[in-house]
Protein backbone atom coordinates (compact mmCIF):
# COMPACT_ATOMS: atom_id res chain seq x y z
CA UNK A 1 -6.03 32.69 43.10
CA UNK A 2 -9.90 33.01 44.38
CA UNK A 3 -10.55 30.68 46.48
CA UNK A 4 -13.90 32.00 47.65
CA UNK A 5 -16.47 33.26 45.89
CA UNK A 6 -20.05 34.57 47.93
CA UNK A 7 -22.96 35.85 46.17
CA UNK A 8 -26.30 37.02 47.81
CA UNK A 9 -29.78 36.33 46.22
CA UNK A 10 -33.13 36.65 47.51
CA UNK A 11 -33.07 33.57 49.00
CA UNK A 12 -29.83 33.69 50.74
CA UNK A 13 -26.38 33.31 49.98
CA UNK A 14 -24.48 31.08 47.82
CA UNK A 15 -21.26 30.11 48.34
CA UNK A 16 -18.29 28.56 46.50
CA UNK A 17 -14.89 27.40 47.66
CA UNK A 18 -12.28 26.65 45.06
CA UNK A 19 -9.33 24.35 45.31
CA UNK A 20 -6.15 24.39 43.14
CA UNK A 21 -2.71 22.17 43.25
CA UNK A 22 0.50 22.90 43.24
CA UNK A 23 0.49 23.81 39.11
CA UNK A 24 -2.38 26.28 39.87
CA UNK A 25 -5.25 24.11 38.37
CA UNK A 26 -8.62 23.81 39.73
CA UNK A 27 -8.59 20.81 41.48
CA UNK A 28 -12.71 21.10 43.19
CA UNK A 29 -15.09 23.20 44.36
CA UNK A 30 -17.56 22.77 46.45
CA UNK A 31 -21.11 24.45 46.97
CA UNK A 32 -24.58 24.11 47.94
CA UNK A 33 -24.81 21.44 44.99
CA UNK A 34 -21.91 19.55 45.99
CA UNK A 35 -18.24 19.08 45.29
CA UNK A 36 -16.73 18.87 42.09
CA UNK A 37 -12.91 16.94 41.28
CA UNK A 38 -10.80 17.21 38.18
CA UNK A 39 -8.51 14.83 37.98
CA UNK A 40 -5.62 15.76 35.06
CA UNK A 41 -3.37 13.78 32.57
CA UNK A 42 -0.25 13.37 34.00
CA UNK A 43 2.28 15.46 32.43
CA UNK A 44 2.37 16.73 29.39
CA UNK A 45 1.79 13.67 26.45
CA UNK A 46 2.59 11.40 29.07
CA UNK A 47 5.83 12.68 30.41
CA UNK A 48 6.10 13.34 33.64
CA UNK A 49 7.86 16.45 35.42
CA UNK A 50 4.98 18.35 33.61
CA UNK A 51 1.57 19.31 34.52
CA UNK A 52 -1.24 19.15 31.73
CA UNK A 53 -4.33 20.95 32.07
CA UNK A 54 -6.08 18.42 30.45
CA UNK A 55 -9.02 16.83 32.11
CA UNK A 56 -9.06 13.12 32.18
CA UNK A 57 -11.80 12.57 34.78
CA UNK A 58 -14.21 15.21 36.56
CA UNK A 59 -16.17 13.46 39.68
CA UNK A 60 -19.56 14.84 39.88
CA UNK A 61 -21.65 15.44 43.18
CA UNK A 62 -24.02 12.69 42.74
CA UNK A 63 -21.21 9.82 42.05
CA UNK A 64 -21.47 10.56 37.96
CA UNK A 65 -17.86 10.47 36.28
CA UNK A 66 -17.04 12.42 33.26
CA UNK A 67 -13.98 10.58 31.75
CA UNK A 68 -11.66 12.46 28.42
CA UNK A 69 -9.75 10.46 26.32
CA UNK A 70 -6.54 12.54 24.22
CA UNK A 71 -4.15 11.16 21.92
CA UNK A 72 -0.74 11.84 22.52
CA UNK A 73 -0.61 15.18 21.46
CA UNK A 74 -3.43 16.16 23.18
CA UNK A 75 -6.30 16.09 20.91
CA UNK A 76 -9.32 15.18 22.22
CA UNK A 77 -10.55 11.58 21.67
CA UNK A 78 -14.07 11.26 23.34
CA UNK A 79 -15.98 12.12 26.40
CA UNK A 80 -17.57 9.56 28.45
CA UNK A 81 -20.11 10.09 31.16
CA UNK A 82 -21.06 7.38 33.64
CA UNK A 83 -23.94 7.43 35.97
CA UNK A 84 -25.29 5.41 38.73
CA UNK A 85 -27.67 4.24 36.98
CA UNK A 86 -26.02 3.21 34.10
CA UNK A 87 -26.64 6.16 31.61
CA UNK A 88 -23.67 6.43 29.16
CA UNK A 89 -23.05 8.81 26.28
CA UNK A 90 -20.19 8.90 24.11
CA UNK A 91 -18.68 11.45 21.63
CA UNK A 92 -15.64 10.41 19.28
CA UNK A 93 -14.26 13.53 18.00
CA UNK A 94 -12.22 11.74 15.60
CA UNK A 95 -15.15 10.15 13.47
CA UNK A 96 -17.61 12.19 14.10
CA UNK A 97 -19.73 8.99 15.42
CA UNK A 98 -21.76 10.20 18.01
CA UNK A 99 -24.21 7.45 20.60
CA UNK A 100 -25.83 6.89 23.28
CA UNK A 101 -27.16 4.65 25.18
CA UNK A 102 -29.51 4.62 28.42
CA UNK A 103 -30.53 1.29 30.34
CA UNK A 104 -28.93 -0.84 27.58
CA UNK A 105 -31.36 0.89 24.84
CA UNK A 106 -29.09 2.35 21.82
CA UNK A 107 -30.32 5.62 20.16
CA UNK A 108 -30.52 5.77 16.42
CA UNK A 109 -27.21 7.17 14.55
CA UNK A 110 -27.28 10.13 13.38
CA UNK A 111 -26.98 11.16 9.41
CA UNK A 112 -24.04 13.37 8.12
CA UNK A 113 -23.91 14.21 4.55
CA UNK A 114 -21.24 15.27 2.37
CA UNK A 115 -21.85 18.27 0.45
């Protein structure tokens, strides 16, 4: 598995260094930018002995927190996104409502129609 990855540019190099668990899935990697965490579901639909590759929360390099919801099959629920400053968007999958919100201020809802 790579666990280093080096490219050169014009401006110099950039680097990457990857990190994986015991399952093989990326746990971070870390660059110029920052580092980068998954965190998964435990087991598969909850059971444990199992690893899931689904992503309940990535950590971000400036303290943001991208959070997955599933259902017990594994179906994806909704995304959240948290900032430090208090920027939130949400996507349910399973409605097909889709908001968001910045400083407290909620955007309009957008229009499906039926055809």
């Amino acid at each position: 598995m790579r666990t280093n990855l080096s490219l050169q540019q014009p401006t110099g190099a950039w680097t990457n260094r990857f990190g994986w668990d015991a399952a093989k899935r990326l746990t971070n990697v870390t660059s110029q930018a920052g580092s980068f965490t998954n965190e998964y579901v435990p087991g598969v639909a909850g059971a444990s002995g199992y690893s899931s590759r689904l992503i309940k929360r990535l950590l971000l390099p400036n303290l943001s927190i991208i959070t997955n919801d599933y259902d017990s099959v594994g179906r994806q629920l909704g995304t959240w996104l948290k900032t430090s400053v208090l920027v939130q968007r949400e996507t349910e999958f399973s409605s097909l409502r889709l908001s968001s919100t910045s400083s407290g201020i909620p955007a309009p809802e957008p229009k499906f129609s039926e055809a």
